[in-house]
PDB file of N, CA and C in Angstrom:
ATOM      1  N   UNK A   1      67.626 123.251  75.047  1.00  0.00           N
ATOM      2  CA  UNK A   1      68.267 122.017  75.451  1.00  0.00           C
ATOM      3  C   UNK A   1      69.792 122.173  75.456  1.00  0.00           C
ATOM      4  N   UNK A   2      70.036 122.625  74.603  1.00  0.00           N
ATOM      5  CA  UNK A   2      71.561 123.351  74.191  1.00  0.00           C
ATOM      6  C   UNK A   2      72.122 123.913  75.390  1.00  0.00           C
ATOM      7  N   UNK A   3      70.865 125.188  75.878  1.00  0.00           N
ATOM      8  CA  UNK A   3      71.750 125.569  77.073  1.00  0.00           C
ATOM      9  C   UNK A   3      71.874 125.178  78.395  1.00  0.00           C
ATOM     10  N   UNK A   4      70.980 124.140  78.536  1.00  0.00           N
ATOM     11  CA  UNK A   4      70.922 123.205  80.003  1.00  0.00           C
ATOM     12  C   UNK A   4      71.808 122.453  79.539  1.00  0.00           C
ATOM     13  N   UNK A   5      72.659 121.312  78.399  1.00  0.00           N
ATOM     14  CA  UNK A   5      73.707 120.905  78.569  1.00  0.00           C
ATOM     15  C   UNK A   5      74.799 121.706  78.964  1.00  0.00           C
ATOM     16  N   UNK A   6      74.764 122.976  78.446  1.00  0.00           N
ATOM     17  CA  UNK A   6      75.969 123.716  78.555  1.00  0.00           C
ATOM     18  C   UNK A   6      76.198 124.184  79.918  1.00  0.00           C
ATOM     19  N   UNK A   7      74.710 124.741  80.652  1.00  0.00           N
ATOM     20  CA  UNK A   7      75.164 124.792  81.901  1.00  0.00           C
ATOM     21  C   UNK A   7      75.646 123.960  82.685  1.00  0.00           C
ATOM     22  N   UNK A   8      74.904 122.461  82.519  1.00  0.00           N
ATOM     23  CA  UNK A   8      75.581 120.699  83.494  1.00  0.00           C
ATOM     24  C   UNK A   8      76.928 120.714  83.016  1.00  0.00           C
ATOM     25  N   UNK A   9      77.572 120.981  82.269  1.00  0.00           N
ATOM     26  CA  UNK A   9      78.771 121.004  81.917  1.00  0.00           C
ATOM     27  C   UNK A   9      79.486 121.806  82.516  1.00  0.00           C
ATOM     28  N   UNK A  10      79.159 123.068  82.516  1.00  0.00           N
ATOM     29  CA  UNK A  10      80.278 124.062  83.649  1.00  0.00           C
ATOM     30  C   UNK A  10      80.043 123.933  85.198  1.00  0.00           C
ATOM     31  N   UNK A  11      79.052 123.398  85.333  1.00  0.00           N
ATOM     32  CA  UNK A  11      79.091 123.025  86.796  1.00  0.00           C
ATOM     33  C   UNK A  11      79.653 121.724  87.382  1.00  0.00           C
ATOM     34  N   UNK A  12      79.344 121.093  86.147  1.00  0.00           N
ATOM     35  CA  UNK A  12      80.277 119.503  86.587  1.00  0.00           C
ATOM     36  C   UNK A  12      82.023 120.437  86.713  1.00  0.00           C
ATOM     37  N   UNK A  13      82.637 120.631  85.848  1.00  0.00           N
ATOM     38  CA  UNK A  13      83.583 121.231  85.841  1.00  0.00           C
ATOM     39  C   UNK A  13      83.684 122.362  86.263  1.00  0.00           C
ATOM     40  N   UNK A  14      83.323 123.111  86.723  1.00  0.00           N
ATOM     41  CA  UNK A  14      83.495 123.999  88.443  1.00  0.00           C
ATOM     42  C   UNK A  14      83.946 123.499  89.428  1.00  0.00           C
ATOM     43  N   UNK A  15      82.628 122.076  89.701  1.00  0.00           N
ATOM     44  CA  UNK A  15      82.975 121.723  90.918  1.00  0.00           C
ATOM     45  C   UNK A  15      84.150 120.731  91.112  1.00  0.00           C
ATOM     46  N   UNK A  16      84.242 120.069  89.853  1.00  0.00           N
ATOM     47  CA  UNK A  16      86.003 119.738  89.545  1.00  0.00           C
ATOM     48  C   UNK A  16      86.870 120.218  89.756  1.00  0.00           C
ATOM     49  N   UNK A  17      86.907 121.355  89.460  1.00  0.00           N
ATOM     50  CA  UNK A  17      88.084 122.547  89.391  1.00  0.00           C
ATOM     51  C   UNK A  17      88.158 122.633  90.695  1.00  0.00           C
ATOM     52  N   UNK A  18      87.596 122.677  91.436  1.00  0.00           N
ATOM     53  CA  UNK A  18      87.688 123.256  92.915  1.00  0.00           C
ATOM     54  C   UNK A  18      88.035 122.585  93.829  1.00  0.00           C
ATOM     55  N   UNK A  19      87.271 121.253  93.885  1.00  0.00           N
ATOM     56  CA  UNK A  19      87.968 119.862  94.549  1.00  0.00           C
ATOM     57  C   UNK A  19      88.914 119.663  94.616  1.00  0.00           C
ATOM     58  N   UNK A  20      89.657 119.887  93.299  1.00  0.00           N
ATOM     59  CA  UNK A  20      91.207 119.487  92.885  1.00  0.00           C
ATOM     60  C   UNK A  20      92.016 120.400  93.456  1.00  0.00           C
ATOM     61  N   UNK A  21      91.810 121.783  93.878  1.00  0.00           N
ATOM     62  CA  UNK A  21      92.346 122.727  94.255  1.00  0.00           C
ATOM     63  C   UNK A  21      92.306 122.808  96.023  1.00  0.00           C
ATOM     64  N   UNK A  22      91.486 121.944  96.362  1.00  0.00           N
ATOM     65  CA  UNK A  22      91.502 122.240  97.829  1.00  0.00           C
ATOM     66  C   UNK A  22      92.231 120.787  98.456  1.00  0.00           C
ATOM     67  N   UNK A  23      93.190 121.537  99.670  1.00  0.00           N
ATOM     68  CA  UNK A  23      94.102 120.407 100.489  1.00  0.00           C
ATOM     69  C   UNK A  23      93.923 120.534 101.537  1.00  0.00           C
ATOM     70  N   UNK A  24      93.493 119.506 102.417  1.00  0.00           N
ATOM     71  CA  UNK A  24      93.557 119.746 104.063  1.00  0.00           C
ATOM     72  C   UNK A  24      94.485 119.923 104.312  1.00  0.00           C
ATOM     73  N   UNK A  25      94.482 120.614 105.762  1.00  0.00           N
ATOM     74  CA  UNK A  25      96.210 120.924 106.163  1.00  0.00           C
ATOM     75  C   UNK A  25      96.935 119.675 106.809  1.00  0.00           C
ATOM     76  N   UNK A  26      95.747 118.586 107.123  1.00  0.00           N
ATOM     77  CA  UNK A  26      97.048 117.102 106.809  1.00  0.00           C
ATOM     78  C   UNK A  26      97.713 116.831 105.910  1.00  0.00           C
ATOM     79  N   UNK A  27      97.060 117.098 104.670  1.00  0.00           N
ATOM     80  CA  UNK A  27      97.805 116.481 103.436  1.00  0.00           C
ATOM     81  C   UNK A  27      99.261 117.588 103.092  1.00  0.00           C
ATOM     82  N   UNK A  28      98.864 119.020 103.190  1.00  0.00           N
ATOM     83  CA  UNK A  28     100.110 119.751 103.513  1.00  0.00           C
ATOM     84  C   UNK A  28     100.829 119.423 104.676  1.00  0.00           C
ATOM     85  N   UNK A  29     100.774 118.996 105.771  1.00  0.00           N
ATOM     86  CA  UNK A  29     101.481 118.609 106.299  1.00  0.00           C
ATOM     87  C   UNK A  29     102.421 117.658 105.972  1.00  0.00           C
ATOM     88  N   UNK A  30     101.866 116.424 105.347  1.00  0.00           N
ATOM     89  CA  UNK A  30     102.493 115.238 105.080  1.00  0.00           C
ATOM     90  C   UNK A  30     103.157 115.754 103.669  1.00  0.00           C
ATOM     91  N   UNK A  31     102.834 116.345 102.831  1.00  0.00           N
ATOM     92  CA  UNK A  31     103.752 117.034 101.632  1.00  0.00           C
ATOM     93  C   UNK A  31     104.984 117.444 102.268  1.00  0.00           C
ATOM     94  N   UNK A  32     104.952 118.534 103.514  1.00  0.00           N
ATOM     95  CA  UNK A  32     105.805 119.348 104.018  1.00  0.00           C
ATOM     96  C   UNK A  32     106.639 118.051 104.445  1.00  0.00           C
ATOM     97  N   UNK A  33     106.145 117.410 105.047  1.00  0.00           N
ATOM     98  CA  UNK A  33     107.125 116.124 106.147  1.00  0.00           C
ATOM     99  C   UNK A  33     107.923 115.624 104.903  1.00  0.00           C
ATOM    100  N   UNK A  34     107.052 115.302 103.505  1.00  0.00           N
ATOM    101  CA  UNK A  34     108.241 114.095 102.858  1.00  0.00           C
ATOM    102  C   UNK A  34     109.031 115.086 102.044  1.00  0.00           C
ATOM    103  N   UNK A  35     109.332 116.389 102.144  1.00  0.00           N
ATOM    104  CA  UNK A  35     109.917 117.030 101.360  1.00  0.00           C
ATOM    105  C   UNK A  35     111.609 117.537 102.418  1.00  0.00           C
ATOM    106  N   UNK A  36     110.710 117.387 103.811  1.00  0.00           N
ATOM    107  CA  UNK A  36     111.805 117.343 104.563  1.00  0.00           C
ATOM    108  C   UNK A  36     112.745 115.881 104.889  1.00  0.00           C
ATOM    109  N   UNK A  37     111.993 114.613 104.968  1.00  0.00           N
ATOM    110  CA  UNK A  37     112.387 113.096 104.969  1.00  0.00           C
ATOM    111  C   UNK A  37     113.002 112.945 103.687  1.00  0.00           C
ATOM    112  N   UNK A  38     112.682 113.551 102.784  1.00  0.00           N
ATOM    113  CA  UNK A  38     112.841 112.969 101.570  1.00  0.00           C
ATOM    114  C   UNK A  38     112.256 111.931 100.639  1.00  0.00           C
ATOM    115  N   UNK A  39     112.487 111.282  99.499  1.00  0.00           N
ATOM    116  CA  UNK A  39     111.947 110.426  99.105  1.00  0.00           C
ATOM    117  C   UNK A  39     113.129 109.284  98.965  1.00  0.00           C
ATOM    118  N   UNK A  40     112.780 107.984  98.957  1.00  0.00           N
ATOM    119  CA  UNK A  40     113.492 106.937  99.185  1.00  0.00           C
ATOM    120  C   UNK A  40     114.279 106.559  97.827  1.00  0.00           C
ATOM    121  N   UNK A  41     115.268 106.343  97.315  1.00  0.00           N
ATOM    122  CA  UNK A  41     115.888 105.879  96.530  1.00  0.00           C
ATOM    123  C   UNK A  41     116.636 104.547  96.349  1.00  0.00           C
ATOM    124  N   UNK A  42     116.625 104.087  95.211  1.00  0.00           N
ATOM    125  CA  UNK A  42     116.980 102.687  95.075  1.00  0.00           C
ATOM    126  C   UNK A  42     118.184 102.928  95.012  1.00  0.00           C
ATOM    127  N   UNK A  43     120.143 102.833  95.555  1.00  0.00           N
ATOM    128  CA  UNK A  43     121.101 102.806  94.876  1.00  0.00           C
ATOM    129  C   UNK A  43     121.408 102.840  93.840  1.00  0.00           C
ATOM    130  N   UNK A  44     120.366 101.867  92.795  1.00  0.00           N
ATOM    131  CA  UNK A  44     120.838 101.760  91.536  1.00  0.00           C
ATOM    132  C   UNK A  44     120.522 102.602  90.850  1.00  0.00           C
ATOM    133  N   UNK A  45     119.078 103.301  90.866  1.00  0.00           N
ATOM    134  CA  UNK A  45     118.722 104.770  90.970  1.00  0.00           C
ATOM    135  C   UNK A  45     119.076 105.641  90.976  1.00  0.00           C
ATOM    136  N   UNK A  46     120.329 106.143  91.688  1.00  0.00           N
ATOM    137  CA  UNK A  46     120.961 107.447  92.070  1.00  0.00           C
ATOM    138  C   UNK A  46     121.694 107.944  90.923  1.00  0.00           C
ATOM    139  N   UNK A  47     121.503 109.145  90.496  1.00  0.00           N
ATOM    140  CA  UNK A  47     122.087 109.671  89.573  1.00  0.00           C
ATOM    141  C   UNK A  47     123.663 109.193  89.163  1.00  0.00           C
ATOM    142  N   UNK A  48     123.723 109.681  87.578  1.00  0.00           N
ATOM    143  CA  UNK A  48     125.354 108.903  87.595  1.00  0.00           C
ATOM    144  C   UNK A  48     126.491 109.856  88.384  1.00  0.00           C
ATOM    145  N   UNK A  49     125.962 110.997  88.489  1.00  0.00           N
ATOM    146  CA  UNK A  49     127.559 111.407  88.739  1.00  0.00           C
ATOM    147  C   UNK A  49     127.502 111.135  90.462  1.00  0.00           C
ATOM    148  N   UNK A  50     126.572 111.161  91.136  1.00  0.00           N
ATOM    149  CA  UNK A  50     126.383 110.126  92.143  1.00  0.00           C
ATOM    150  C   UNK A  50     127.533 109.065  92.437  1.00  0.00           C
ATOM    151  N   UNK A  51     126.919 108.240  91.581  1.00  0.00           N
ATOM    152  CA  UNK A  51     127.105 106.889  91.771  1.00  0.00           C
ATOM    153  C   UNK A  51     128.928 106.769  91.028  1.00  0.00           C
ATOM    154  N   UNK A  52     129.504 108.186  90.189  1.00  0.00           N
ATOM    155  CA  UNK A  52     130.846 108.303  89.742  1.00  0.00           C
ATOM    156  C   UNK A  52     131.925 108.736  91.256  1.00  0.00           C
ATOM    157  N   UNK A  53     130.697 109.457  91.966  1.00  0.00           N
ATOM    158  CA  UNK A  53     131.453 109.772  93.107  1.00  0.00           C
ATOM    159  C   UNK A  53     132.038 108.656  94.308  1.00  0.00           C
ATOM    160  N   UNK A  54     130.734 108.029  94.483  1.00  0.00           N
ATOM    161  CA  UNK A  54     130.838 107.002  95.389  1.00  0.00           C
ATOM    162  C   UNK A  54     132.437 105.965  94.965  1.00  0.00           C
ATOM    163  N   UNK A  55     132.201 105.661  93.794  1.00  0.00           N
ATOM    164  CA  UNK A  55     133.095 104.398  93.076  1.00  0.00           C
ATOM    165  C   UNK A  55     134.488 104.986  93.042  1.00  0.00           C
ATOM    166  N   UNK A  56     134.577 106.380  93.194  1.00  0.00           N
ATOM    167  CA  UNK A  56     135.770 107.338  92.739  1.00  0.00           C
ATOM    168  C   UNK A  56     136.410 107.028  94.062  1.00  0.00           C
ATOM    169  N   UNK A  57     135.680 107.351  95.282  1.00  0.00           N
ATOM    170  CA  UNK A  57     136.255 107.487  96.673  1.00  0.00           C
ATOM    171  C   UNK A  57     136.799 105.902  97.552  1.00  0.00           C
ATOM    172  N   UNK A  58     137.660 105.948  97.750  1.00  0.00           N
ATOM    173  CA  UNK A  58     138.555 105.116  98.100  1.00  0.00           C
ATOM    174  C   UNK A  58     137.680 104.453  99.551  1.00  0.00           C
ATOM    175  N   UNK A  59     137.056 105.174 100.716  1.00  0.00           N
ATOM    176  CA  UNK A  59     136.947 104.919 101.164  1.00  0.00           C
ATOM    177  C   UNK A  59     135.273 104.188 101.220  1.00  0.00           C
ATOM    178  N   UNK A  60     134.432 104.726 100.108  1.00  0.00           N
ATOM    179  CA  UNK A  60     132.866 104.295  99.814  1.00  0.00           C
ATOM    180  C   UNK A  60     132.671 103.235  98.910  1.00  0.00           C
ATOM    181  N   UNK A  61     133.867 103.167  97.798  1.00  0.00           N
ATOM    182  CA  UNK A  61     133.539 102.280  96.798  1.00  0.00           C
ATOM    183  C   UNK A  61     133.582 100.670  97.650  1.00  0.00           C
ATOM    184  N   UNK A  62     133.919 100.287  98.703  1.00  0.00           N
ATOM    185  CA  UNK A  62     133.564  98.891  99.317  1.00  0.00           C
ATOM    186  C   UNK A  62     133.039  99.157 100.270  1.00  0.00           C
ATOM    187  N   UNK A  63     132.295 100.495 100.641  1.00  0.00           N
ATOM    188  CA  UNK A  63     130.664  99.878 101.166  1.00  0.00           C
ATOM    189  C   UNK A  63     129.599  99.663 100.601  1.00  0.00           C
ATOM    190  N   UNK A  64     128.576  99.032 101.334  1.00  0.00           N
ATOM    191  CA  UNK A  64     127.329  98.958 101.183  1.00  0.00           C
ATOM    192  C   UNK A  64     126.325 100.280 101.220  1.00  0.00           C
ATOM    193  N   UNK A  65     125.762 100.636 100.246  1.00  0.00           N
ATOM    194  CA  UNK A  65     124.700 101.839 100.456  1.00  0.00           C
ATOM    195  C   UNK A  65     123.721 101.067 100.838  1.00  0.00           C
ATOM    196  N   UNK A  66     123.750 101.551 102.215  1.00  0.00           N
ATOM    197  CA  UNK A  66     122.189 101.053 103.436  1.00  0.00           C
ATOM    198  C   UNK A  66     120.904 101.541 102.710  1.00  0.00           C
ATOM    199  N   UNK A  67     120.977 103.374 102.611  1.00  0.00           N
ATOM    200  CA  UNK A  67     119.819 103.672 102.248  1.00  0.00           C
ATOM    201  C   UNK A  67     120.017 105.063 101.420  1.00  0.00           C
ATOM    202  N   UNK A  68     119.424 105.942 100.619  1.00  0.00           N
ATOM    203  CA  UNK A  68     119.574 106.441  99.692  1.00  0.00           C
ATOM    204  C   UNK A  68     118.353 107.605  99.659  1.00  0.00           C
ATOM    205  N   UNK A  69     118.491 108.893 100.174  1.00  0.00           N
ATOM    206  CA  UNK A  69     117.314 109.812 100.276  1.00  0.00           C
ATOM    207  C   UNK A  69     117.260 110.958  99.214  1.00  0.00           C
ATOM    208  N   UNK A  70     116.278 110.952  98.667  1.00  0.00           N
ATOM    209  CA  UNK A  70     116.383 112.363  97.568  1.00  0.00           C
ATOM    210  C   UNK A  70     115.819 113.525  98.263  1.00  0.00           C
ATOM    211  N   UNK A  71     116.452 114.537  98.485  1.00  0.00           N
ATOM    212  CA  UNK A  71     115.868 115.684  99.221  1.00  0.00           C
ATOM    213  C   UNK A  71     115.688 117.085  98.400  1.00  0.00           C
ATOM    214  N   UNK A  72     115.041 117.983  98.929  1.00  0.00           N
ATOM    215  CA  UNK A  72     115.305 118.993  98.445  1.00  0.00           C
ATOM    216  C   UNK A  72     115.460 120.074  99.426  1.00  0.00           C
ATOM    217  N   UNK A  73     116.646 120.784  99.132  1.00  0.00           N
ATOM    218  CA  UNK A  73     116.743 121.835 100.356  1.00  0.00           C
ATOM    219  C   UNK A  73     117.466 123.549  99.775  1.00  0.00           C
ATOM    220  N   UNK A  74     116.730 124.233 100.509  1.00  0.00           N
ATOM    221  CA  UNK A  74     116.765 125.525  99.758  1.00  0.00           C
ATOM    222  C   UNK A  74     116.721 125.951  98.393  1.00  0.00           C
ATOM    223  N   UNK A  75     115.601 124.729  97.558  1.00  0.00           N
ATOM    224  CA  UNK A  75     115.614 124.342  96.440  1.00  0.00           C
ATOM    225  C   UNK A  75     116.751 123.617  95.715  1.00  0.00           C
ATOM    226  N   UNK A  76     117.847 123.801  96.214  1.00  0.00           N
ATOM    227  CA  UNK A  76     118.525 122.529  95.463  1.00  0.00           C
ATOM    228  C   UNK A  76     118.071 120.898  95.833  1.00  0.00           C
ATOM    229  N   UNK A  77     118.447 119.989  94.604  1.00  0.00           N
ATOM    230  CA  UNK A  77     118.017 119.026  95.030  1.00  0.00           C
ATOM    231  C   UNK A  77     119.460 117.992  95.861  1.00  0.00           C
ATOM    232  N   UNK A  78     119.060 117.272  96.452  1.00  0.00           N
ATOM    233  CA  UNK A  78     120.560 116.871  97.136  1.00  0.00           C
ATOM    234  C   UNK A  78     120.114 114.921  97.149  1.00  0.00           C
ATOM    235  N   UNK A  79     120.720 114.506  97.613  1.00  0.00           N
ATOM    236  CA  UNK A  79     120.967 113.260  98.033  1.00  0.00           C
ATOM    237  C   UNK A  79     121.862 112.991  99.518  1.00  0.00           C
ATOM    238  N   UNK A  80     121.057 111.939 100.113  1.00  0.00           N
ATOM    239  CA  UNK A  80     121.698 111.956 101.582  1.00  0.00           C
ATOM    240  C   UNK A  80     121.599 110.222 101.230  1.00  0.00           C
ATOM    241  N   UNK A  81     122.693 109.824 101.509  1.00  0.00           N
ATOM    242  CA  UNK A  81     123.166 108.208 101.220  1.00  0.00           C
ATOM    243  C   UNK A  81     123.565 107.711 102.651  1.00  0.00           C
ATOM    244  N   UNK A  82     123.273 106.298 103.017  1.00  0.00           N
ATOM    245  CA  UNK A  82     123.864 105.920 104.118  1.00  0.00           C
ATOM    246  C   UNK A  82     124.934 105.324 104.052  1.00  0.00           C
ATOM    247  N   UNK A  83     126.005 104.505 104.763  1.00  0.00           N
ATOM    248  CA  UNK A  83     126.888 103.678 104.238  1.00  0.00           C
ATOM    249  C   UNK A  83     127.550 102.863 105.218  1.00  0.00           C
ATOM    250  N   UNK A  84     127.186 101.502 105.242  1.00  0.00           N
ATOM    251  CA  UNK A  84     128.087 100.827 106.040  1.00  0.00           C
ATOM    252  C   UNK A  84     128.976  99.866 105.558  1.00  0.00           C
ATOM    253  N   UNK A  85     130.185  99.951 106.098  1.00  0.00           N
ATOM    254  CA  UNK A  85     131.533  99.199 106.417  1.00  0.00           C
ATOM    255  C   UNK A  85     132.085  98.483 107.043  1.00  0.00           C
ATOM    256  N   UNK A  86     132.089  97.437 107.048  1.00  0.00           N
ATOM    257  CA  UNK A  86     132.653  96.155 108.532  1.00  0.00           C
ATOM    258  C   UNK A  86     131.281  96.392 109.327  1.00  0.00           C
ATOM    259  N   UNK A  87     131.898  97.203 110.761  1.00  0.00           N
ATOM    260  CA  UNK A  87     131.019  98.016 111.589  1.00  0.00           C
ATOM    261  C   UNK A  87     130.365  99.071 111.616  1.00  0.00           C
ATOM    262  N   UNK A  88     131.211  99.894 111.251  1.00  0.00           N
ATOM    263  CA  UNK A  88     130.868 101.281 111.118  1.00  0.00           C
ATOM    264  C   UNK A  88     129.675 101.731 109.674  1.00  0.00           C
ATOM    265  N   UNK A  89     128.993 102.584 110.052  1.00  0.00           N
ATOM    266  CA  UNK A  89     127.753 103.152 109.596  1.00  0.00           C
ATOM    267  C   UNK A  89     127.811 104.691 109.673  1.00  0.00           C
ATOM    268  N   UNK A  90     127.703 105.300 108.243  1.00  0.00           N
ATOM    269  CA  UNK A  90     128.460 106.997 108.321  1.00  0.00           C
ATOM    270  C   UNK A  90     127.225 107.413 106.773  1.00  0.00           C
ATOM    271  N   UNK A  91     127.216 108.844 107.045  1.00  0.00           N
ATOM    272  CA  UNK A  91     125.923 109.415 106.109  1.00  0.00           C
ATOM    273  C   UNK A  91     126.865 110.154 105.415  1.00  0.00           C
ATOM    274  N   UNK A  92     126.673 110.549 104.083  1.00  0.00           N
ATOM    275  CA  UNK A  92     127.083 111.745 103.542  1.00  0.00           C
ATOM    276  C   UNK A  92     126.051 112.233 102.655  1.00  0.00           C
ATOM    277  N   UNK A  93     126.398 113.226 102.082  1.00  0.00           N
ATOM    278  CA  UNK A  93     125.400 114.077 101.186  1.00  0.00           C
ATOM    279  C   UNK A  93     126.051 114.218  99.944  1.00  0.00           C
ATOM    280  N   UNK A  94     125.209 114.349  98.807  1.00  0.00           N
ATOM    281  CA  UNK A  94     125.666 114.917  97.630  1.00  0.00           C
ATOM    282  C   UNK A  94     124.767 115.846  96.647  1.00  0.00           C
ATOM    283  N   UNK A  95     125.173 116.519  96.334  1.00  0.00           N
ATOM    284  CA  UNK A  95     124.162 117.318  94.821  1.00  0.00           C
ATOM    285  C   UNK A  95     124.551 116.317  93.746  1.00  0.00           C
ATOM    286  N   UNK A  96     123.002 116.692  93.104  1.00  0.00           N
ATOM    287  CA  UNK A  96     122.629 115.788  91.642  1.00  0.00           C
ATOM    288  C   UNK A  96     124.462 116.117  90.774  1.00  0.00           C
ATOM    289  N   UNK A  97     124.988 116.944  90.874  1.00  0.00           N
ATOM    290  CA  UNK A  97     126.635 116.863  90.117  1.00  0.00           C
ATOM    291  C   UNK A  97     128.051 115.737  90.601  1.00  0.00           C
ATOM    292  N   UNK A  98     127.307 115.446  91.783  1.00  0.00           N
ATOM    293  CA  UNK A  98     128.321 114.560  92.458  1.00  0.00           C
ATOM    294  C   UNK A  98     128.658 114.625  93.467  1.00  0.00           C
ATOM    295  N   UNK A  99     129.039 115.847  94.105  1.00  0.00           N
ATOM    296  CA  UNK A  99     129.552 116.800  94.459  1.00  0.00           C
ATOM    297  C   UNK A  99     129.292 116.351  96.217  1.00  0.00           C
ATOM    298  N   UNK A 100     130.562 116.204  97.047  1.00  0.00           N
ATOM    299  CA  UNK A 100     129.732 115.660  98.226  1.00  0.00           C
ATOM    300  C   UNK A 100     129.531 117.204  99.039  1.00  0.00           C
ATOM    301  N   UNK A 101     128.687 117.470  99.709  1.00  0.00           N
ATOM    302  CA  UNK A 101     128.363 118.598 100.321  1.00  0.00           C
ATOM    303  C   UNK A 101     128.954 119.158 101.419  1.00  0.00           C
ATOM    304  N   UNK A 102     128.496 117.694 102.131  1.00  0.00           N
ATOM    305  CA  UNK A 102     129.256 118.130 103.935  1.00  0.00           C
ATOM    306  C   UNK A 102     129.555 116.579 104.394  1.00  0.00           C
ATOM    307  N   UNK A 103     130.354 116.429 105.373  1.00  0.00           N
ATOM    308  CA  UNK A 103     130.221 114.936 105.938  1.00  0.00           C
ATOM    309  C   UNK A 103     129.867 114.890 107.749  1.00  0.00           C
ATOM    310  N   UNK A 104     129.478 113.946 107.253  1.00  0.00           N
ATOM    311  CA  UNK A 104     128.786 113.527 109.173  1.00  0.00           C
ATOM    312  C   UNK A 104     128.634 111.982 108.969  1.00  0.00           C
ATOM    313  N   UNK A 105     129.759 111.984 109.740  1.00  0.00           N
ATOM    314  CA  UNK A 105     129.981 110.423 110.142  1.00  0.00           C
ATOM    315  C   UNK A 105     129.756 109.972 111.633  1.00  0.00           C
ATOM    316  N   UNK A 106     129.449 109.096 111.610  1.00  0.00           N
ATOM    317  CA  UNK A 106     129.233 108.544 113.078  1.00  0.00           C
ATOM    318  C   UNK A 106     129.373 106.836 112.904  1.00  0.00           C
ATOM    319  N   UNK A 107     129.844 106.546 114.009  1.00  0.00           N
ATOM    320  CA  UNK A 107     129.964 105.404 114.677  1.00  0.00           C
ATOM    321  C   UNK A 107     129.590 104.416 115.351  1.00  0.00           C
ATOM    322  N   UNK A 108     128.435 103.220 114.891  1.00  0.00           N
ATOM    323  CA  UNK A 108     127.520 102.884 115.688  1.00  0.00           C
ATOM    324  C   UNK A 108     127.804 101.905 116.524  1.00  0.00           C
TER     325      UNK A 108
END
């Protein structure tokens, strides 16, 4: 009796093990997509030295952060922030240190 529990037991947990291990290539797909989209962030959310940068810069600390993306790219992790002003609407980037990366602004 002993060893028919013991066997229902490794087969329940086999076939556990294995389930858990297998991904359609939609679901990798959609992994791959939100790693490239990013994940959505709340402003208030954003790391501090983030949020030391924004307040530091003369020209961000009186906008509005539209929207707020956590990314990861070439394994670093980054942040891509939106930002609008009066009219104008401009993206920048930062690493989790603050640090702004690159700028790309545009004009809508």
């Amino acid at each position: 009796m002993k060893k028919l529990m013991l066997i229902c037991a490794f087969g329940v947990f086999g076939l556990t093990a294995v389930n858990a291990q297998q991904t359609t290539p939609q679901q990798q797909q959609q992994r791959t997509q939100t790693q490239q989209e990013g994940t959505r962030v709340a402003p208030e959310n954003l790391p501090q030295p983030v949020r030391d940068a924004i307040s530091k810069h003369r020209d961000d600390k009186d906008a509005r952060v539209v929207s707020a993306n956590q990314k990861t790219k070439d394994g670093k992790l980054m942040y891509e922030l939106t930002f609008q002003k009066d009219d104008k609407t401009y993206s920048k980037k930062y690493d989790a240190q603050g640090k702004e990366i690159d700028k790309d602004k545009k004009d809508d």
